[in-house]
N, C-alpha and C. Protein backbone atom coordinates (compact mmCIF):
# COMPACT_ATOMS: atom_id res chain seq x y z
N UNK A 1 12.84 -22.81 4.95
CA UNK A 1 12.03 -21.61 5.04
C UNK A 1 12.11 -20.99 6.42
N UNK A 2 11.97 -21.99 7.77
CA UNK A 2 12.00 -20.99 8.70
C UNK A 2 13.49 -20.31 9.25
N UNK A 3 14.50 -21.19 8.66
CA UNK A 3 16.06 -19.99 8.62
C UNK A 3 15.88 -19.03 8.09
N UNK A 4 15.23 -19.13 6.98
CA UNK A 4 15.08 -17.49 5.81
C UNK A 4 14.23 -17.04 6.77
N UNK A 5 13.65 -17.40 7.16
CA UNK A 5 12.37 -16.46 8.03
C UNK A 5 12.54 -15.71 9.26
N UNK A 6 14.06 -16.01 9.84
CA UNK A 6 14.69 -15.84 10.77
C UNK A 6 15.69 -14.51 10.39
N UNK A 7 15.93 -14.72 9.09
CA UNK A 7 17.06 -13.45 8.62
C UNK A 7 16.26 -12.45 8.14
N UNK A 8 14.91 -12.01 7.95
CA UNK A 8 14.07 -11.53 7.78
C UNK A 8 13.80 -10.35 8.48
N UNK A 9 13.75 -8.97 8.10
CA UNK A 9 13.11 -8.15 8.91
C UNK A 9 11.92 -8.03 9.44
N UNK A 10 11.61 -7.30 10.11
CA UNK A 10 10.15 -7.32 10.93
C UNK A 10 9.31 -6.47 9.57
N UNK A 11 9.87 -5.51 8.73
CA UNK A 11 9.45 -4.45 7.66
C UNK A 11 9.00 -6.05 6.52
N UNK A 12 10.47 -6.34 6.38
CA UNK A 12 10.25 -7.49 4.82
C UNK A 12 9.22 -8.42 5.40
N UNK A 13 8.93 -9.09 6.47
CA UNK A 13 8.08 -9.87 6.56
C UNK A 13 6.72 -9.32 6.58
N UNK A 14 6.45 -7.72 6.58
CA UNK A 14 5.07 -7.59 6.80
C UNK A 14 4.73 -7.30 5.65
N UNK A 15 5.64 -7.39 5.03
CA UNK A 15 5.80 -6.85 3.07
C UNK A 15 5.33 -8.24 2.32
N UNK A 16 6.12 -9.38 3.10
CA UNK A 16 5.71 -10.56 2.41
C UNK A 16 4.21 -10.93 2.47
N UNK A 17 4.19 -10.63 3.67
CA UNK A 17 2.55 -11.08 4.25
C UNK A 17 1.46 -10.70 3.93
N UNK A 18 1.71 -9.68 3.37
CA UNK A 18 0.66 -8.43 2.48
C UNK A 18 0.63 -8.96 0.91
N UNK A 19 1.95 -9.30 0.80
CA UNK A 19 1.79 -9.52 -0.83
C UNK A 19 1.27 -10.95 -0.95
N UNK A 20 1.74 -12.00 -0.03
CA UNK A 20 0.44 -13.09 -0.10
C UNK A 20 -0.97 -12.97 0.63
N UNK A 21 -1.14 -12.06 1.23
CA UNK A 21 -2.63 -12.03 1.49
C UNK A 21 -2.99 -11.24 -0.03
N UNK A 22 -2.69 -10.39 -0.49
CA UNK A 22 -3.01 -10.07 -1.73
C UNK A 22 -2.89 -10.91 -2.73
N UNK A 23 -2.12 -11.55 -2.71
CA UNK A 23 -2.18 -13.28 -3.63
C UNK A 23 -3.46 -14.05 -3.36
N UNK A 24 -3.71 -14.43 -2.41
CA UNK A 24 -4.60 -15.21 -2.10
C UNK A 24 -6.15 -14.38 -2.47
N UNK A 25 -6.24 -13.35 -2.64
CA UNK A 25 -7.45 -12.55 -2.62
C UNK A 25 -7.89 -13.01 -3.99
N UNK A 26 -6.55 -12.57 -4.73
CA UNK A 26 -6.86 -12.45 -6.61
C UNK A 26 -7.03 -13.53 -6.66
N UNK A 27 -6.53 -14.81 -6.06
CA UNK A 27 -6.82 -16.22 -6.50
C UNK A 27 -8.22 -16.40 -6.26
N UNK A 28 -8.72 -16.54 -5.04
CA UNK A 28 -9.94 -16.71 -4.53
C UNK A 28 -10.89 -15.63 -6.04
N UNK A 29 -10.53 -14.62 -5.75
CA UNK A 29 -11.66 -14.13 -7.04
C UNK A 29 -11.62 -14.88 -8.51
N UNK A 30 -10.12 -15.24 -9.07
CA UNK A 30 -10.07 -15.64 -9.93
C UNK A 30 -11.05 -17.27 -9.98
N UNK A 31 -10.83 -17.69 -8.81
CA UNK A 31 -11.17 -18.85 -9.07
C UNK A 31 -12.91 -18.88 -8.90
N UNK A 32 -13.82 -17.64 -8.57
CA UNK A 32 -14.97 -17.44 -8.49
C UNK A 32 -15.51 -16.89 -9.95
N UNK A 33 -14.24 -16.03 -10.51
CA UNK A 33 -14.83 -15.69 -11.90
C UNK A 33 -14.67 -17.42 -13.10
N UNK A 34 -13.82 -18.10 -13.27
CA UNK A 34 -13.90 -19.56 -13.49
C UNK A 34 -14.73 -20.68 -13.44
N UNK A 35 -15.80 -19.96 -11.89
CA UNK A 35 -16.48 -21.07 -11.72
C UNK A 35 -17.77 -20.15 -12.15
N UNK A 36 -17.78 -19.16 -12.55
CA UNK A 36 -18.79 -17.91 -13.41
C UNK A 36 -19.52 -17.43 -11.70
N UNK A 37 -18.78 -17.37 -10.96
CA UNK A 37 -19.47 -16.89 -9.48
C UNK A 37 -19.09 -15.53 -9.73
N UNK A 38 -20.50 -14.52 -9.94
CA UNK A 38 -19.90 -13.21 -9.82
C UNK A 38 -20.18 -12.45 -8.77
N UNK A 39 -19.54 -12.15 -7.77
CA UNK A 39 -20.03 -11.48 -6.27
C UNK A 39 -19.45 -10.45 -6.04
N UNK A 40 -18.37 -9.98 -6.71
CA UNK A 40 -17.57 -8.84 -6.77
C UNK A 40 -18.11 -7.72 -7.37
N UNK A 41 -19.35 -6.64 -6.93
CA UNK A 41 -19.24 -5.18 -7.95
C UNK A 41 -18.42 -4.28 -7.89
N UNK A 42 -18.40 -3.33 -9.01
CA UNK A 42 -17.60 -2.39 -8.74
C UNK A 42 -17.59 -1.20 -7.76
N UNK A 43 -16.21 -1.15 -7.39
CA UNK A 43 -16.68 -0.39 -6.30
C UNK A 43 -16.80 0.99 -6.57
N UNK A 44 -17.83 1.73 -5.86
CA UNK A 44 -17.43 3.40 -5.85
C UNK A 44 -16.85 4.12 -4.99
N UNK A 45 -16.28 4.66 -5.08
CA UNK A 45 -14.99 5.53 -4.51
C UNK A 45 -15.69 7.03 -4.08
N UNK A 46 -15.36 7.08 -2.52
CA UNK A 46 -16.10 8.11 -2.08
C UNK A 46 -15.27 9.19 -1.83
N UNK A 47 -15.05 10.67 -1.61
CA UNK A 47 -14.33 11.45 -0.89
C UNK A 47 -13.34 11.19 -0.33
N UNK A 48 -14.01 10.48 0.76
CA UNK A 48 -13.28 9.64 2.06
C UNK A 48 -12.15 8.84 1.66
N UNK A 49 -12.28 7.95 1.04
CA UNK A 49 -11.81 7.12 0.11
C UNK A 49 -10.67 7.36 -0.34
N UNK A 50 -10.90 8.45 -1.13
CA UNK A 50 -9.83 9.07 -2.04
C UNK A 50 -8.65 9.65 -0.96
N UNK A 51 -9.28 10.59 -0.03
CA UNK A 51 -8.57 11.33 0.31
C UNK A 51 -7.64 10.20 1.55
N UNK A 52 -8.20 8.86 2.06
CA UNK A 52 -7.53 8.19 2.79
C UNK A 52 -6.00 7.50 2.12
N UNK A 53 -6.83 7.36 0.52
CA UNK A 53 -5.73 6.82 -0.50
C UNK A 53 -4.60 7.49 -0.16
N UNK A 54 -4.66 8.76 -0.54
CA UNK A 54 -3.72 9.79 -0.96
C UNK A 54 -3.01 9.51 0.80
N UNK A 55 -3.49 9.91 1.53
CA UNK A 55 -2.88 10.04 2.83
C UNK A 55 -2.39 8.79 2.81
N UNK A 56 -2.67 7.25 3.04
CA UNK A 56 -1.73 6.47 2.84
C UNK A 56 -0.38 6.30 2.82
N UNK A 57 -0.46 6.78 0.98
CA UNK A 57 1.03 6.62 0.31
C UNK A 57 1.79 7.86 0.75
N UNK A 58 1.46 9.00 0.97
CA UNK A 58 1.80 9.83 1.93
C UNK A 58 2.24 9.64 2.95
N UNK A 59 1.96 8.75 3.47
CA UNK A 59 3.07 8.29 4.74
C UNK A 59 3.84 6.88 4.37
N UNK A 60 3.48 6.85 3.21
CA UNK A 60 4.81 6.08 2.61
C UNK A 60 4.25 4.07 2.37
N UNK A 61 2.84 4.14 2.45
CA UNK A 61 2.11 2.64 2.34
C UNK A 61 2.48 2.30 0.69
N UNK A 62 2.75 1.12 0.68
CA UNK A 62 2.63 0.23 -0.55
C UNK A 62 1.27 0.28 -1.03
N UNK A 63 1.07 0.16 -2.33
CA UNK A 63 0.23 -0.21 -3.45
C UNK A 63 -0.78 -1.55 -2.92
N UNK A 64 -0.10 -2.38 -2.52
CA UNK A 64 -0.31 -3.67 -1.68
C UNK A 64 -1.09 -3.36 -0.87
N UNK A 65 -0.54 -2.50 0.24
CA UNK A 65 -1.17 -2.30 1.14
C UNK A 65 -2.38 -1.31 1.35
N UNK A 66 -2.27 -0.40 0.39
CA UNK A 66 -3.82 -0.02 0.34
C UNK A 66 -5.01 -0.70 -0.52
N UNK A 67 -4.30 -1.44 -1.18
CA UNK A 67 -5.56 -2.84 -1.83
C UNK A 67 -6.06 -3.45 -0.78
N UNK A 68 -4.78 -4.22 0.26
CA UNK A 68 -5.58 -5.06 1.52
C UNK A 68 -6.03 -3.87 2.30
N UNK A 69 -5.99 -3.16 2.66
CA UNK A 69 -6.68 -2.12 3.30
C UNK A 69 -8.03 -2.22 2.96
N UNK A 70 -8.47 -1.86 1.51
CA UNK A 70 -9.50 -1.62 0.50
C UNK A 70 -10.36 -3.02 0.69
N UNK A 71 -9.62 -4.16 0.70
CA UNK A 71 -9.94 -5.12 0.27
C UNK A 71 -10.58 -5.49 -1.37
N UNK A 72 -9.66 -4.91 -2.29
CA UNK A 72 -9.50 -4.50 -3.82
C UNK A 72 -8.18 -5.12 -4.10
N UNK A 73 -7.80 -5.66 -5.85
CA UNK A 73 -6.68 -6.13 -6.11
C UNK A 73 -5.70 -4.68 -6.37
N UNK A 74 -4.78 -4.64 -6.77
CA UNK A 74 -4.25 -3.52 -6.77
C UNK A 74 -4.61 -2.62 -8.25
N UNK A 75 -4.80 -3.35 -9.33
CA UNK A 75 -4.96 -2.89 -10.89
C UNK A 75 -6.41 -1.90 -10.02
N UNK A 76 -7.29 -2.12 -9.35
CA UNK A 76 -8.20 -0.91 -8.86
C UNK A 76 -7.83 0.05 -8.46
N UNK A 77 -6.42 0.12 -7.72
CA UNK A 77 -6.36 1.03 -6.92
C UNK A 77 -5.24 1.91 -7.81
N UNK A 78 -4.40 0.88 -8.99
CA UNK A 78 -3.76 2.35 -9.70
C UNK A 78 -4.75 2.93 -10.85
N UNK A 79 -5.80 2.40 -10.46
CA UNK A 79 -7.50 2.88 -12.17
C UNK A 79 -7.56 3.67 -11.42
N UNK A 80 -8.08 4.06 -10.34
CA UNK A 80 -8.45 5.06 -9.27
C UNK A 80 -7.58 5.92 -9.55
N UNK A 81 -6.39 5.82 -9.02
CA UNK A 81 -5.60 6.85 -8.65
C UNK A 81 -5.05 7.70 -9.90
N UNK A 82 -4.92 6.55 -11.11
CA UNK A 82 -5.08 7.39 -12.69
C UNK A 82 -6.15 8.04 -12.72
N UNK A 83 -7.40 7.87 -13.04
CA UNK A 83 -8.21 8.62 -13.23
C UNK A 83 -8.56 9.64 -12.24
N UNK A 84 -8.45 9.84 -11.35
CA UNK A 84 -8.10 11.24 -10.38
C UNK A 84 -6.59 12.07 -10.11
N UNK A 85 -5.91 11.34 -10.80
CA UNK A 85 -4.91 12.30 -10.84
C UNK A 85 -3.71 12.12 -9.99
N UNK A 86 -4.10 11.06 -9.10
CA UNK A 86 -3.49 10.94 -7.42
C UNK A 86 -2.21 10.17 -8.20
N UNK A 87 -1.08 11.16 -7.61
CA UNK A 87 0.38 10.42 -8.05
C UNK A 87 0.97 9.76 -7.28
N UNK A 88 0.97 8.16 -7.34
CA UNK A 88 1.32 7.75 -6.21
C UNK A 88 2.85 7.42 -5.96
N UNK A 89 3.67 7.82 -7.14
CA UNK A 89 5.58 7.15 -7.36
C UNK A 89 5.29 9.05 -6.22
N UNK A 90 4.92 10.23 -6.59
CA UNK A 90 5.40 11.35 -5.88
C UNK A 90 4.98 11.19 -4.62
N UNK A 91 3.98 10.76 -4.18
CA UNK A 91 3.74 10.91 -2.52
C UNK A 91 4.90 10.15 -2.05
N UNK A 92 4.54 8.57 -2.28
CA UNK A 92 5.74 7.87 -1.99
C UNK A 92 7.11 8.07 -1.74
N UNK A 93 7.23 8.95 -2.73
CA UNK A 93 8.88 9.85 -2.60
C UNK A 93 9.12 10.59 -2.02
N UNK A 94 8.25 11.77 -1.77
CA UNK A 94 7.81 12.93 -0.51
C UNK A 94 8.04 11.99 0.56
N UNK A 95 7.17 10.70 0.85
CA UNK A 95 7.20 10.46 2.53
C UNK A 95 8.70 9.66 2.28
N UNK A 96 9.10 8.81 1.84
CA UNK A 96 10.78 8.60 2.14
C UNK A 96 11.46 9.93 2.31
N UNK A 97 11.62 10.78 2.02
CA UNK A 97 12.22 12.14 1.80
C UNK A 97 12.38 12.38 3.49
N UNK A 98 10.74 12.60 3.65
CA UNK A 98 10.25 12.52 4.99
C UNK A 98 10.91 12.16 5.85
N UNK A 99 11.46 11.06 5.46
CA UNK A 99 11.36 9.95 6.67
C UNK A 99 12.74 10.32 6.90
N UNK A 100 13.65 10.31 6.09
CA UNK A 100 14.92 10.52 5.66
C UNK A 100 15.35 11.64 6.55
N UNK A 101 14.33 12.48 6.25
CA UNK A 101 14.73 13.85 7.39
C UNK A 101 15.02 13.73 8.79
N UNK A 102 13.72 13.01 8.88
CA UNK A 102 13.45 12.56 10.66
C UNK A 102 14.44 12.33 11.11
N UNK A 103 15.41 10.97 10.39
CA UNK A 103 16.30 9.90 10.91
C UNK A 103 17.58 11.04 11.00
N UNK A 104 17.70 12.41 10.57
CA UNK A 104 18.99 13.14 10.50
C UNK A 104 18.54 13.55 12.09
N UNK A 105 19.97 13.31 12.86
CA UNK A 105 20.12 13.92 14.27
C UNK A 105 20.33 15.35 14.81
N UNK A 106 19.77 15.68 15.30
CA UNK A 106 19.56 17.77 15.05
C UNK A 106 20.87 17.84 16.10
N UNK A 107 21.19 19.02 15.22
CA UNK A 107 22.51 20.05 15.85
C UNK A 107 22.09 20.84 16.91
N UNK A 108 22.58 20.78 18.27
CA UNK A 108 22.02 21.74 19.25
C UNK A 108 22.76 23.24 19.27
N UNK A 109 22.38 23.82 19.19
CA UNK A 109 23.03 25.00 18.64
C UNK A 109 22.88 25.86 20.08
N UNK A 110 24.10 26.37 20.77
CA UNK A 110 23.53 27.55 21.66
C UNK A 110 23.93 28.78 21.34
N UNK A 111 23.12 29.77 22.12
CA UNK A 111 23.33 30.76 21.40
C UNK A 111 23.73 32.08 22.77
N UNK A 112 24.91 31.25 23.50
CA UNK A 112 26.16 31.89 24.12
C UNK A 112 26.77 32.55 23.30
């Protein structure tokens, strides 16, 4: 593991790390709904909320990562974003697009 961990990007490892802290969340709840511990309500979703969502994946955040953000499993955060409408495959695609642009090196053009 720590050779693989070595060939690893600094991006894939913060990808991994997110998706087991998000592992570990659903477990921990799962294993509270099992033991009939219910401490989890539902949450309500404010303005703020919404509109942080949207900005997020707009700059191009994982699904993942606005759950650990939220501190929510992710099946909340695509109920949310269905039932308001918020498209999250199009933002996502907009900010790669984005990003894509950035990384093109501008032509200096004079105008001799």
């Amino acid at each position: 593991m720590q050779n693989a961990a070595k060939t690893l990007t600094r991006q894939q490892l913060e990808t991994l790390c997110s998706e087991q802290q998000n592992t570990i969340l659903m477990l921990r709840r799962k294993i509270s709904q099992l033991e009939g511990v219910t401490d989890t309500e539902r949450r309500r979703w404010s303005t703020k909320d919404l509109g942080l969502i949207t900005s997020m994946f707009a700059q191009g955040a994982s699904v993942s990562d606005v759950a650990l953000f939220f501190g929510v499993e992710m099946n909340a955060i695509y109920s949310i974003c269905q039932r308001k409408g918020i498209r999250i495959r199009t933002l996502q695609h907009r900010a790669r697009q984005n990003s894509q642009h950035d990384d093109v090196p501008l032509k200096l053009v004079s105008n001799v």
